[in-house]
PDB file of N, CA and C in Angstrom:
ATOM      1  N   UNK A   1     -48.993 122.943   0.775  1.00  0.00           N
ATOM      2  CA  UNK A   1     -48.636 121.646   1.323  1.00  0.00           C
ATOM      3  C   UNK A   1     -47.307 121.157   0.732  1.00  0.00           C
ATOM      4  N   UNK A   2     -47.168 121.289  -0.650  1.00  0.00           N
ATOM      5  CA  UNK A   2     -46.019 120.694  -1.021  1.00  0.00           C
ATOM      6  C   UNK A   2     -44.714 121.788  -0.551  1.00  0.00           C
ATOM      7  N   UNK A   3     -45.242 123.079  -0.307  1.00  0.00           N
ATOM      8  CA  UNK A   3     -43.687 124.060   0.003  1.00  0.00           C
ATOM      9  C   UNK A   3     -43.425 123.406   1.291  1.00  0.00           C
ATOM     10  N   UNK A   4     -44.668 123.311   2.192  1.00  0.00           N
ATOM     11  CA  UNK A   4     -44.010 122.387   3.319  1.00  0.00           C
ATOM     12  C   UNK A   4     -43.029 121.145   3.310  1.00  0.00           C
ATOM     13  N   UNK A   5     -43.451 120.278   2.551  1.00  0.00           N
ATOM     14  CA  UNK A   5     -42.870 119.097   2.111  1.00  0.00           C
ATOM     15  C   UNK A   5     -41.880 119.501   1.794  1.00  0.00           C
ATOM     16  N   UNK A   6     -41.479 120.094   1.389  1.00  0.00           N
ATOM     17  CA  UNK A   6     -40.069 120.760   0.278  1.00  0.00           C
ATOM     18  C   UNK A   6     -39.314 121.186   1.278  1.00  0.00           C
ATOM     19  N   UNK A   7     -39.764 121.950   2.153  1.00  0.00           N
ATOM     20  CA  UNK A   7     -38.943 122.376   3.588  1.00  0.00           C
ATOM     21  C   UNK A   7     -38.368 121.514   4.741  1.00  0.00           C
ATOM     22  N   UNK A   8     -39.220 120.557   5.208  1.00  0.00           N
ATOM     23  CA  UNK A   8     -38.971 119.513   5.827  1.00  0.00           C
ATOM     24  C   UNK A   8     -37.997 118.301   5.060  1.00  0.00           C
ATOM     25  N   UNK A   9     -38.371 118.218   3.933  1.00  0.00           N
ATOM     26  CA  UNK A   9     -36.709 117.727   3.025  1.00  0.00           C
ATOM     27  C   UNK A   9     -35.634 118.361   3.446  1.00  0.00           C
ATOM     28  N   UNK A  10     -35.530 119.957   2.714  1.00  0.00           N
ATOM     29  CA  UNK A  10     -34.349 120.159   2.649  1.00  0.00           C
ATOM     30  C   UNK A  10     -33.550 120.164   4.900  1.00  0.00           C
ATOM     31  N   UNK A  11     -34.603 120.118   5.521  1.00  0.00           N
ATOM     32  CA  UNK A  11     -33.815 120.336   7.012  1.00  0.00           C
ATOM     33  C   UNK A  11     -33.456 119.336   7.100  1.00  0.00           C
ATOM     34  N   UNK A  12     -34.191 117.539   6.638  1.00  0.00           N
ATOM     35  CA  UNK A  12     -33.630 116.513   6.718  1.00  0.00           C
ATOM     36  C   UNK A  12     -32.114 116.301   6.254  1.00  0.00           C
ATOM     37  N   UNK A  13     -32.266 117.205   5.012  1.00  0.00           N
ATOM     38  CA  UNK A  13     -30.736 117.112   3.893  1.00  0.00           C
ATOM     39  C   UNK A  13     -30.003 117.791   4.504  1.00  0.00           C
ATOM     40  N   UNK A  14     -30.262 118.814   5.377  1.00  0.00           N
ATOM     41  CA  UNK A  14     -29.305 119.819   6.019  1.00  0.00           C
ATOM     42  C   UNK A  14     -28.615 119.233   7.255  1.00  0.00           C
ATOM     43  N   UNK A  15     -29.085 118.312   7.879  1.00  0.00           N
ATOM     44  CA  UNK A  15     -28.935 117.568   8.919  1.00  0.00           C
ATOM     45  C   UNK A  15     -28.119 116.259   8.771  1.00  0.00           C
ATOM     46  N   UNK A  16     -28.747 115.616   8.044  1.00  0.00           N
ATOM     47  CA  UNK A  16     -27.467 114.685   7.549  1.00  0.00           C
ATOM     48  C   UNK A  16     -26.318 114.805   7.108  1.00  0.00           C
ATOM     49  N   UNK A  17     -26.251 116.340   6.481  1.00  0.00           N
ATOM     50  CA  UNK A  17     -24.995 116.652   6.027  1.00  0.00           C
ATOM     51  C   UNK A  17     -24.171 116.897   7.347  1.00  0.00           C
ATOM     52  N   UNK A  18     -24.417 117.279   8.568  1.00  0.00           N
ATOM     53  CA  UNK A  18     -24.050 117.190   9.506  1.00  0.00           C
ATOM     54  C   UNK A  18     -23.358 116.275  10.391  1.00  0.00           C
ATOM     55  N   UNK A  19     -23.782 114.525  10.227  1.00  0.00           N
ATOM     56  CA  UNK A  19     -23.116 113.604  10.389  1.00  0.00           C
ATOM     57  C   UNK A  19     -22.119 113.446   9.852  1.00  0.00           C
ATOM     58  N   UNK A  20     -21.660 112.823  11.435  1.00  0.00           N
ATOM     59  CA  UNK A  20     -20.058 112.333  10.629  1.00  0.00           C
ATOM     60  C   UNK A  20     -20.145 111.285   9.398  1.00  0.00           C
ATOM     61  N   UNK A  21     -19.037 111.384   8.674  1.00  0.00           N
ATOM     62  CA  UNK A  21     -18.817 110.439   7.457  1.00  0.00           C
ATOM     63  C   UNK A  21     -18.437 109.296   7.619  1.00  0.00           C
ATOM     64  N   UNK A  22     -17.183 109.602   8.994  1.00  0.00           N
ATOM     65  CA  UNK A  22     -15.776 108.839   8.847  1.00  0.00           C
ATOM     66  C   UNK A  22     -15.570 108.545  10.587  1.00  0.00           C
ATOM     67  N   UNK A  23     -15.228 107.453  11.128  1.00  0.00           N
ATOM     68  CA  UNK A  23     -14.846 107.669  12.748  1.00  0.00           C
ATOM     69  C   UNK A  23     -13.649 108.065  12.870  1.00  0.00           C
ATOM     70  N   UNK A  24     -12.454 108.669  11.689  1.00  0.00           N
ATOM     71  CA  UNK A  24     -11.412 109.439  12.239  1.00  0.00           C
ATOM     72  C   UNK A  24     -11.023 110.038  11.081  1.00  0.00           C
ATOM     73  N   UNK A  25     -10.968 111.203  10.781  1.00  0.00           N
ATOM     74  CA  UNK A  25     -10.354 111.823   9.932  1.00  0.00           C
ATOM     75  C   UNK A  25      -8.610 112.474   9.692  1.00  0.00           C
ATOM     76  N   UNK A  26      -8.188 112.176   9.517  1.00  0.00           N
ATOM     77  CA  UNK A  26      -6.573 112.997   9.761  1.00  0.00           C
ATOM     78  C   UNK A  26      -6.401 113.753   8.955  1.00  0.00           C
ATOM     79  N   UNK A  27      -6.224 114.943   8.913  1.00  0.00           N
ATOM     80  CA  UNK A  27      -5.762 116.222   8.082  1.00  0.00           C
ATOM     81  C   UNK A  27      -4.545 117.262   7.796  1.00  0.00           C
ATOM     82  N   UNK A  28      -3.956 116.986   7.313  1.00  0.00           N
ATOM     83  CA  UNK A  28      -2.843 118.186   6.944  1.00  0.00           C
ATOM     84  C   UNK A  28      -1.835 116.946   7.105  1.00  0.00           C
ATOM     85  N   UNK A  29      -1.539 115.991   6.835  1.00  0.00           N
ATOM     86  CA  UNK A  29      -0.775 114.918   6.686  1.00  0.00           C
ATOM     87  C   UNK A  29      -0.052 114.414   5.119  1.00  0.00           C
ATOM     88  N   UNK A  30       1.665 114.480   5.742  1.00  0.00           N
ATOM     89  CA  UNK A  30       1.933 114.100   4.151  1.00  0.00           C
ATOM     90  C   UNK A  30       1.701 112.443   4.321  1.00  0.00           C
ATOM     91  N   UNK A  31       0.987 112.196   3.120  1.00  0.00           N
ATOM     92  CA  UNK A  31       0.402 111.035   2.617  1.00  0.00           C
ATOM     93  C   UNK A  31       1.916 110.661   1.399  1.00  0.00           C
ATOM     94  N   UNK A  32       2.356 109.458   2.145  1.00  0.00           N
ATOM     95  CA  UNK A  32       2.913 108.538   1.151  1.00  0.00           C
ATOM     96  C   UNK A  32       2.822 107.092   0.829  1.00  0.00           C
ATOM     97  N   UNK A  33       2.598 107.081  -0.279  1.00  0.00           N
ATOM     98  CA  UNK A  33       2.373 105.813  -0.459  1.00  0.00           C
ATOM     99  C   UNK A  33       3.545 105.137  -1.490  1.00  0.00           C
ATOM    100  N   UNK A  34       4.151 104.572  -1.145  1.00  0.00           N
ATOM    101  CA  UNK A  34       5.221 104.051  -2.010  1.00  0.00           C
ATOM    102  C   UNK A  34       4.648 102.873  -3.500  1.00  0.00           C
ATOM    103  N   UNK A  35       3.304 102.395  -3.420  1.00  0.00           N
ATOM    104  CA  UNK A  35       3.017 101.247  -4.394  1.00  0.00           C
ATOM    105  C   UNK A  35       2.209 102.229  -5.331  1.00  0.00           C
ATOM    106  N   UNK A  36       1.451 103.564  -4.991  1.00  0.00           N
ATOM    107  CA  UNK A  36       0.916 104.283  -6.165  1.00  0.00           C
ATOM    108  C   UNK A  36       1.997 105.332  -6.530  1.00  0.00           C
ATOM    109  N   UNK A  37       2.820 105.682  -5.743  1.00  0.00           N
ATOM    110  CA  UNK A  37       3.877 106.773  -6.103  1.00  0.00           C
ATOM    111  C   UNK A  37       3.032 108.409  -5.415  1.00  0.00           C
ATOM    112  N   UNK A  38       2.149 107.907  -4.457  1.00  0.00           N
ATOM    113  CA  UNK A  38       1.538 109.022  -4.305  1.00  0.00           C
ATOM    114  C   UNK A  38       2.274 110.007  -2.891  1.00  0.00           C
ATOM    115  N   UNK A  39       2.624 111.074  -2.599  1.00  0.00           N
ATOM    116  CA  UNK A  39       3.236 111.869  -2.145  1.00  0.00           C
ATOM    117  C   UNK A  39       2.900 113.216  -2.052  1.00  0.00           C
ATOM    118  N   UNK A  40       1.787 113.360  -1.041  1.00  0.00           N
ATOM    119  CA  UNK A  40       1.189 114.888  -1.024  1.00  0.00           C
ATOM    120  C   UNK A  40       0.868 115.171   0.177  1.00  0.00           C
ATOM    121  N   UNK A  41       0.537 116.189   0.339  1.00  0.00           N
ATOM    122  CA  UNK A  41      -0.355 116.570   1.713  1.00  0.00           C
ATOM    123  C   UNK A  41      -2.105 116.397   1.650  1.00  0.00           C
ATOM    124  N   UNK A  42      -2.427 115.150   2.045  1.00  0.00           N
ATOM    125  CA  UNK A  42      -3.602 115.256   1.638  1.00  0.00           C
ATOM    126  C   UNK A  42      -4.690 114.549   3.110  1.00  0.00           C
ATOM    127  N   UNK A  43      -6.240 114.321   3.041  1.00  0.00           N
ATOM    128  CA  UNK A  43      -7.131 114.024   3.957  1.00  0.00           C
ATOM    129  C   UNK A  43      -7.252 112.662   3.782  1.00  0.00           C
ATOM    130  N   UNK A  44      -7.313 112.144   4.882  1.00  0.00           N
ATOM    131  CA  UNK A  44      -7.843 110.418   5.118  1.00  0.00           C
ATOM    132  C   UNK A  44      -9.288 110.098   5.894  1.00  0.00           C
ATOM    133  N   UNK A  45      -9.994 109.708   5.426  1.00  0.00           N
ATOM    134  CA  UNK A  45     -11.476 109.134   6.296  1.00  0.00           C
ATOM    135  C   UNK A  45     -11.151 108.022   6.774  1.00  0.00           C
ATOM    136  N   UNK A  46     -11.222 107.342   7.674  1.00  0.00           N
ATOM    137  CA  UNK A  46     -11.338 106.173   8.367  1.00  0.00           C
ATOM    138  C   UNK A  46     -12.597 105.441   8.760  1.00  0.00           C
ATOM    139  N   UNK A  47     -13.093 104.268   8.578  1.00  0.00           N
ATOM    140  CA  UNK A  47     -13.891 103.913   8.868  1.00  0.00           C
ATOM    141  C   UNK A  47     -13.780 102.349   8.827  1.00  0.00           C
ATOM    142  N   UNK A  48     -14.295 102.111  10.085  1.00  0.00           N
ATOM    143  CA  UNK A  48     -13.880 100.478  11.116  1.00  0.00           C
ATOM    144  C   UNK A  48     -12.801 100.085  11.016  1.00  0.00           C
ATOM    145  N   UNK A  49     -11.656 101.287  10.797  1.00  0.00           N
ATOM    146  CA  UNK A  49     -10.004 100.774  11.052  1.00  0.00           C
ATOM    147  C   UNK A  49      -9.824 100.474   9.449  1.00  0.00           C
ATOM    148  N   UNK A  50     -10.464 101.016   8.948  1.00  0.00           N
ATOM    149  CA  UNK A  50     -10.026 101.065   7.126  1.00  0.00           C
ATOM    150  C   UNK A  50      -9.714 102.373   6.241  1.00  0.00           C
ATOM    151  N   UNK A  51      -9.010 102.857   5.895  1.00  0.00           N
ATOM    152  CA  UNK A  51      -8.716 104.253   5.136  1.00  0.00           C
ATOM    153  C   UNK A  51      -9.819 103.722   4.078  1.00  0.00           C
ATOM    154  N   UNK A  52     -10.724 104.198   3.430  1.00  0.00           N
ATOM    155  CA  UNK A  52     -11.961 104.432   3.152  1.00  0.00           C
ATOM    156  C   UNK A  52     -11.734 105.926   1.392  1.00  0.00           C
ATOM    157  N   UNK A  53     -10.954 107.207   2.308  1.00  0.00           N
ATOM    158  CA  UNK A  53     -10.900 108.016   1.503  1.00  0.00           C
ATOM    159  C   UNK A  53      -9.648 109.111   1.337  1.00  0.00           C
ATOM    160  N   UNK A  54      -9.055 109.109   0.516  1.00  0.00           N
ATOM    161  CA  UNK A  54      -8.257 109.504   0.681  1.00  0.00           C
ATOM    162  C   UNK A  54      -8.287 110.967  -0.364  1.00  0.00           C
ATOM    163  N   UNK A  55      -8.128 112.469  -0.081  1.00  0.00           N
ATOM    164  CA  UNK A  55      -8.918 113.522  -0.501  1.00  0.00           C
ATOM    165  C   UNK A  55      -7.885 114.888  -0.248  1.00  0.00           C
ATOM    166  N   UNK A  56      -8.292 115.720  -1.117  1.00  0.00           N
ATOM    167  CA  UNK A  56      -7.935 117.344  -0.986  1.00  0.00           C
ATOM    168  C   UNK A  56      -8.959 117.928  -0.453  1.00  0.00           C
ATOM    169  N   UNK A  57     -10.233 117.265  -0.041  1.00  0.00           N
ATOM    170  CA  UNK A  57     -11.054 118.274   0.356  1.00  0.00           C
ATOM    171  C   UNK A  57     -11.824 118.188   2.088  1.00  0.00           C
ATOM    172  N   UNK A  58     -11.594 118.787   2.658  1.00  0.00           N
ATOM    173  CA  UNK A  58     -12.412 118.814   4.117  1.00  0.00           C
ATOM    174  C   UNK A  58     -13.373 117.237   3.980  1.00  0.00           C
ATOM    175  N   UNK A  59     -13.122 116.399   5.015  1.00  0.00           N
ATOM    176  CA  UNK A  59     -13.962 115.396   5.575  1.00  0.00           C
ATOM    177  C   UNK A  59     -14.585 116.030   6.730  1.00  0.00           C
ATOM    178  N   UNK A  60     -15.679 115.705   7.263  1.00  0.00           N
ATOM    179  CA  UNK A  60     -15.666 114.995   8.639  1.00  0.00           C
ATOM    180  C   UNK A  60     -15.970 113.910   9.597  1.00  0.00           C
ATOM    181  N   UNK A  61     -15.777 113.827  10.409  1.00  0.00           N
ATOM    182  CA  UNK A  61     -15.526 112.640  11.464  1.00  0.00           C
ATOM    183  C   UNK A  61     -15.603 112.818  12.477  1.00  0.00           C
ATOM    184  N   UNK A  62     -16.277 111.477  13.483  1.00  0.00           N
ATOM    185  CA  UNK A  62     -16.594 111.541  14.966  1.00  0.00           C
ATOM    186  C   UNK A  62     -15.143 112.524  15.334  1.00  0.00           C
ATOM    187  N   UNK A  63     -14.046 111.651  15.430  1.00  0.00           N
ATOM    188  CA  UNK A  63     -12.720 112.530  15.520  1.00  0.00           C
ATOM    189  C   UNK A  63     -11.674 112.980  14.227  1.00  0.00           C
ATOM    190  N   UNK A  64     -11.115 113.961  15.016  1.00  0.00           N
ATOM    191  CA  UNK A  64     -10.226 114.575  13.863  1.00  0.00           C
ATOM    192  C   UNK A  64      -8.882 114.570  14.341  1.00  0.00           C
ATOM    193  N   UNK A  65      -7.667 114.249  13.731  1.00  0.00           N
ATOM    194  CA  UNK A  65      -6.552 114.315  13.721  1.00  0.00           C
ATOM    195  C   UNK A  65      -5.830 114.841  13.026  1.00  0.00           C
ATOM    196  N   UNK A  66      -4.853 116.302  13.368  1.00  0.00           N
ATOM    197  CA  UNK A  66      -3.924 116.660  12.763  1.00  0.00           C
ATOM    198  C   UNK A  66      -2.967 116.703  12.770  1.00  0.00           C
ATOM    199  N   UNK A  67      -2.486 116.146  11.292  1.00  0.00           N
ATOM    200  CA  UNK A  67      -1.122 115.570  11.062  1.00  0.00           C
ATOM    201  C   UNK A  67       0.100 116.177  10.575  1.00  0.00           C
ATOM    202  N   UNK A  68      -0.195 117.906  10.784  1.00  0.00           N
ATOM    203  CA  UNK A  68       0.479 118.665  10.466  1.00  0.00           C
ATOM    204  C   UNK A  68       2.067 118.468  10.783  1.00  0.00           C
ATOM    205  N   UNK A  69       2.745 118.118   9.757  1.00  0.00           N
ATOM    206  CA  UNK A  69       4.502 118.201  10.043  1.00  0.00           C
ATOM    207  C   UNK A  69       4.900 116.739  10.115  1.00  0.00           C
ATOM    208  N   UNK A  70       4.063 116.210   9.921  1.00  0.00           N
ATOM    209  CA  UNK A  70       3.773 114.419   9.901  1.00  0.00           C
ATOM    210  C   UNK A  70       4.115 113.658   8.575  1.00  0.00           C
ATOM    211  N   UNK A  71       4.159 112.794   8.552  1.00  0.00           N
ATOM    212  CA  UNK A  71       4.160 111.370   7.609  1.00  0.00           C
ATOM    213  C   UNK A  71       3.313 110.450   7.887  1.00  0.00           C
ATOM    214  N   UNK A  72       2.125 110.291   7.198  1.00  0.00           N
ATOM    215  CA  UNK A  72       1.252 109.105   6.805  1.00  0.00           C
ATOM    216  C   UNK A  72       1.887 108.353   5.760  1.00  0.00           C
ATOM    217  N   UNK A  73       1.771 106.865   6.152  1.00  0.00           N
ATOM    218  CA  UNK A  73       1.744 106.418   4.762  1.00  0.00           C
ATOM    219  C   UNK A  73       1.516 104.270   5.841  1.00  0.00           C
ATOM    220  N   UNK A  74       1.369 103.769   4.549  1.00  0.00           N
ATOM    221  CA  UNK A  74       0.887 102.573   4.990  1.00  0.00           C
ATOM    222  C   UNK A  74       1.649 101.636   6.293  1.00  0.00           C
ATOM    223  N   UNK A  75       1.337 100.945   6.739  1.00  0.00           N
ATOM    224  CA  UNK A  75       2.246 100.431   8.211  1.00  0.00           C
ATOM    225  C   UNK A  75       3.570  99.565   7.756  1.00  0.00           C
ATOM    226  N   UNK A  76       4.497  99.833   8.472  1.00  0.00           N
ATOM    227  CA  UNK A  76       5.514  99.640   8.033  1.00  0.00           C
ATOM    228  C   UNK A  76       6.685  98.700   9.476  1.00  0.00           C
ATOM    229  N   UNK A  77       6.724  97.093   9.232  1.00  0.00           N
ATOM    230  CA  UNK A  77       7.024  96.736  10.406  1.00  0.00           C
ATOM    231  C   UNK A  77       8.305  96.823  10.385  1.00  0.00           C
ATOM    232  N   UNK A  78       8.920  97.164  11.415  1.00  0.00           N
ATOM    233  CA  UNK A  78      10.493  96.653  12.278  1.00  0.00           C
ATOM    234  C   UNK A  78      11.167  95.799  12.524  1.00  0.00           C
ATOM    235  N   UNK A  79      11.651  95.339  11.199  1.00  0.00           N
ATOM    236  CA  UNK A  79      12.360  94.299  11.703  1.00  0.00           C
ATOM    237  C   UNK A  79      13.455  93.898  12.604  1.00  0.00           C
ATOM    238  N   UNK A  80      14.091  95.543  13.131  1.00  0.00           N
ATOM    239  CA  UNK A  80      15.132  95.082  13.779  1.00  0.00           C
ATOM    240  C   UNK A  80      14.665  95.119  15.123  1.00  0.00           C
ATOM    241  N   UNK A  81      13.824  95.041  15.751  1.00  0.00           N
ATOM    242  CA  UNK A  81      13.455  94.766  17.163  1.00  0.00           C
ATOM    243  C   UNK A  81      14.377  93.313  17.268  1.00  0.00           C
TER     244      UNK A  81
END
């Protein structure tokens, strides 16, 4: 009874790991941030329009975006319009 129990855990655990984390992930993006000095190629999680995580390692997410050859970094307005 309990190996059962033990089995039906781990498919629960196996399954959740399956959900998304994040509703947008962007990957392979150089990440700059000018107020930490940070400047790499690194992963972003998004979640309700908030960067959430910012990472070297595989996220996932409802969607994925790659930002390969790109520049991330915080929003930056125009003043000369």
């Amino acid at each position: 009874m309990l190996r059962a129990k033990i089995g039906v855990l781990l498919i629960c655990i196996s399954v959740m790991g399956l959900a998304a984390d994040y509703d947008v992930v962007i990957v392979n993006g150089r990440v700059i941030d000018p107020e930490t000095h940070l400047d790499a190629i690194k992963t972003l999680g998004i979640r309700r329009g908030s960067i959430v995580t910012i990472s070297d390692q595989p996220l996932v997410g409802d969607r994925t975006i790659d930002a390969s050859g790109l520049v991330v970094a915080p929003g930056f307005i125009d003043v000369h319009r």
